[in-house]
C-alpha atoms as a PDB file:
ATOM      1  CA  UNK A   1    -112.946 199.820 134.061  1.00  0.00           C
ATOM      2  CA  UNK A   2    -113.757 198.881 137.943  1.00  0.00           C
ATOM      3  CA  UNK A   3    -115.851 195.386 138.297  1.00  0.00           C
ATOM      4  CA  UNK A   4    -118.697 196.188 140.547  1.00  0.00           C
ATOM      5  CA  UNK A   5    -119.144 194.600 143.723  1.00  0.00           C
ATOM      6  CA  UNK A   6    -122.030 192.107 144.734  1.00  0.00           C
ATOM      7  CA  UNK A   7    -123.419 194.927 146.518  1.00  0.00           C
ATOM      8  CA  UNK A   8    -123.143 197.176 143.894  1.00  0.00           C
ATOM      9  CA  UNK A   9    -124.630 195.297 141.285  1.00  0.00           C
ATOM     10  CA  UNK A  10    -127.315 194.112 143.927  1.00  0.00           C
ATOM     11  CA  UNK A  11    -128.310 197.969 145.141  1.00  0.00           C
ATOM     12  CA  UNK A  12    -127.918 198.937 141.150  1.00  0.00           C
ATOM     13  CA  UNK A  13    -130.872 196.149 140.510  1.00  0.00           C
ATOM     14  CA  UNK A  14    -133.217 197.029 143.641  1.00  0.00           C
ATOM     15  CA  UNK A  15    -133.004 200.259 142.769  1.00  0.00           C
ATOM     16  CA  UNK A  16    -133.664 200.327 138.716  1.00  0.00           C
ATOM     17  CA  UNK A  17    -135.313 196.681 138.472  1.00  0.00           C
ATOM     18  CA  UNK A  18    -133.798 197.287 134.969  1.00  0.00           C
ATOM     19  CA  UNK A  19    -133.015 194.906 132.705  1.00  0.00           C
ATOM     20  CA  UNK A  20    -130.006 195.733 132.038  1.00  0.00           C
ATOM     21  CA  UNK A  21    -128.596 196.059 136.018  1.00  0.00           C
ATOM     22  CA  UNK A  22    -130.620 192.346 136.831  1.00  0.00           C
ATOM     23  CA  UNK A  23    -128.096 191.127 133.781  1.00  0.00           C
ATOM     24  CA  UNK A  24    -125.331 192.338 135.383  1.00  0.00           C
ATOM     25  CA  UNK A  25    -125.413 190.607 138.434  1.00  0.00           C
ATOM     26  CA  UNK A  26    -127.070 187.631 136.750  1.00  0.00           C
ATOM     27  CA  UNK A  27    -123.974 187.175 135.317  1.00  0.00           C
ATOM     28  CA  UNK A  28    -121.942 187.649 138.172  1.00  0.00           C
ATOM     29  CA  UNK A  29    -123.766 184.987 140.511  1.00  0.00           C
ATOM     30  CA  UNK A  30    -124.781 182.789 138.155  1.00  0.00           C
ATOM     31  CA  UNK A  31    -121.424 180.546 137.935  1.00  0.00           C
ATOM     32  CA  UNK A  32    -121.190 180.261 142.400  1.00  0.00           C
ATOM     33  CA  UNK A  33    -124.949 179.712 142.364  1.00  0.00           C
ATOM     34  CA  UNK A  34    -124.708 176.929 139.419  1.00  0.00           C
ATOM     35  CA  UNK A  35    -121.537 175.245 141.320  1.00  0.00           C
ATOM     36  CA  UNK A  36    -123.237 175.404 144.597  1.00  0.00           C
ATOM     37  CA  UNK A  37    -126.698 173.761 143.551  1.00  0.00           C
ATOM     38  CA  UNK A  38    -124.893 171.264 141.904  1.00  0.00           C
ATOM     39  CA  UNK A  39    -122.763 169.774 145.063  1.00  0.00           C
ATOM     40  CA  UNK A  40    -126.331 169.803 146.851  1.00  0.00           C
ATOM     41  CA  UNK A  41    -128.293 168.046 143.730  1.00  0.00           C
ATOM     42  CA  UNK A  42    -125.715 165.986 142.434  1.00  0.00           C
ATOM     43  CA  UNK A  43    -127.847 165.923 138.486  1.00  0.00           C
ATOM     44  CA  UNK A  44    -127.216 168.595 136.297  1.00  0.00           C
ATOM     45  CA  UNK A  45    -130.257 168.200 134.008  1.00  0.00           C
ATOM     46  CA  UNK A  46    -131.699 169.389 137.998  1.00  0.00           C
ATOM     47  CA  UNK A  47    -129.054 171.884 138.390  1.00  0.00           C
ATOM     48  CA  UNK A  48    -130.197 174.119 135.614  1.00  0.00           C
ATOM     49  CA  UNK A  49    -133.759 173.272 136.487  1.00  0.00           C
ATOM     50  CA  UNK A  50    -133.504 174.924 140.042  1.00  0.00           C
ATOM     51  CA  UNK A  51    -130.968 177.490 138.734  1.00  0.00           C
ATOM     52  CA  UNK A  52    -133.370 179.188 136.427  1.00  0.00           C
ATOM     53  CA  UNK A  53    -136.038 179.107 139.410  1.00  0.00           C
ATOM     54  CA  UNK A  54    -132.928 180.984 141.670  1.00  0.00           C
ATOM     55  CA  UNK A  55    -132.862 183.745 139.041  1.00  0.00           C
ATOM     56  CA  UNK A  56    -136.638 184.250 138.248  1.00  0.00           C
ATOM     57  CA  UNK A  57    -136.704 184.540 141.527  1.00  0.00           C
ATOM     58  CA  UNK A  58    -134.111 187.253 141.432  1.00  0.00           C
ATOM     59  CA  UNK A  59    -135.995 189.148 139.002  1.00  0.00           C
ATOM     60  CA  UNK A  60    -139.339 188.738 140.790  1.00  0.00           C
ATOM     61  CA  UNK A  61    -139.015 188.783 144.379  1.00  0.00           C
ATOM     62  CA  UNK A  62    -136.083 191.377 144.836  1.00  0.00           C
ATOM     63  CA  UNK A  63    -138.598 193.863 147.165  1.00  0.00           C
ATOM     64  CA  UNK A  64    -137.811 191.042 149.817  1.00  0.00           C
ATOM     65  CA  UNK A  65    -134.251 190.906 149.384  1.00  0.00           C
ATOM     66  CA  UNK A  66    -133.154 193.462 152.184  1.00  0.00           C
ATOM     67  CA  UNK A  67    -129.775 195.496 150.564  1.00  0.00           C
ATOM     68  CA  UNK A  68    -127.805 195.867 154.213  1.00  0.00           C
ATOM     69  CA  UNK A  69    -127.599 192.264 153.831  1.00  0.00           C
ATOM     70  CA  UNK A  70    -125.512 190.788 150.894  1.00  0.00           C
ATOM     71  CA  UNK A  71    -127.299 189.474 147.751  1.00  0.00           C
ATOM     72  CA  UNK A  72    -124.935 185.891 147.900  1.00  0.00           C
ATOM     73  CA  UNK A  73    -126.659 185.558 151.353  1.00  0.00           C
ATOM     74  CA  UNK A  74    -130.300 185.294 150.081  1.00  0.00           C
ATOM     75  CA  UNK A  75    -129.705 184.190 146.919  1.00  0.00           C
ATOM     76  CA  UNK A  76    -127.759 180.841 147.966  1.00  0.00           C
ATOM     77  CA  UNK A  77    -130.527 180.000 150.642  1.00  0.00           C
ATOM     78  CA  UNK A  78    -132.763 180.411 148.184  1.00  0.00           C
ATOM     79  CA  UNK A  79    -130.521 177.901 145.848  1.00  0.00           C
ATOM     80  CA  UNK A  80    -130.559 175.593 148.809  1.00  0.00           C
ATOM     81  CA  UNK A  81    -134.409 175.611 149.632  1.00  0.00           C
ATOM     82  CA  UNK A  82    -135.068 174.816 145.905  1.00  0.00           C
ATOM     83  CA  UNK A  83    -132.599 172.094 146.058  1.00  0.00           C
ATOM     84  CA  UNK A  84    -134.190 170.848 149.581  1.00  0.00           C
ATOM     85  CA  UNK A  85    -137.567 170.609 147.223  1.00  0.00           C
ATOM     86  CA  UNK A  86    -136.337 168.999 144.605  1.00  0.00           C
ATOM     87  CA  UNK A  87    -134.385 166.363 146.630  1.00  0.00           C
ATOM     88  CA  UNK A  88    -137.995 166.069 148.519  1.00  0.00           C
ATOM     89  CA  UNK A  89    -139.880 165.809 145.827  1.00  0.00           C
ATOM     90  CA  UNK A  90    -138.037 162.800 144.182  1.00  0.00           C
ATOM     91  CA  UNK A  91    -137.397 160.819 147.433  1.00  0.00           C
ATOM     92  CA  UNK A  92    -141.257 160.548 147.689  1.00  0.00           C
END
């Protein structure tokens, strides 16, 4: 069996907003996107905090995601304007 692309999996969730296709590439990003918010947060009791935000908002804002770009794209700068507010919110 073929592994899907990032597009693939992407267009297969904007399309069905199943569960099933939004588990798919879940799965696929969430190991980059936990790695990545990590390096930027440097606490990973914060790390899983903002990564479950990343992937609600995956499930609940994908009408903005636009498919001709790819899904890494808007789903790391959404990773790193979590982070941002996080790192924000406890230097204050």
């Amino acid at each position: 069996m073929q592994k899907l692309t990032y597009r693939e999996l992407a267009e297969n969730f904007y399309n069905t907003r199943s569960e099933r296709d939004y588990n798919n590439l879940y799965k696929r990003v969430k190991p980059g996107l936990r790695s990545y918010i990590r390096k930027i947060v440097k606490d990973g009791d914060a790390t899983e905090d903002i990564l479950s935000n990343v992937l609600v908002k995956l499930w609940t804002k994908i009408e903005q995601y636009k498919p001709e770009y790819q899904i890494t794209t808007w789903l790391y700068k959404i990773a790193f304007n979590e982070s941002l507010g996080w790192i924000k919110e406890r230097n204050q």
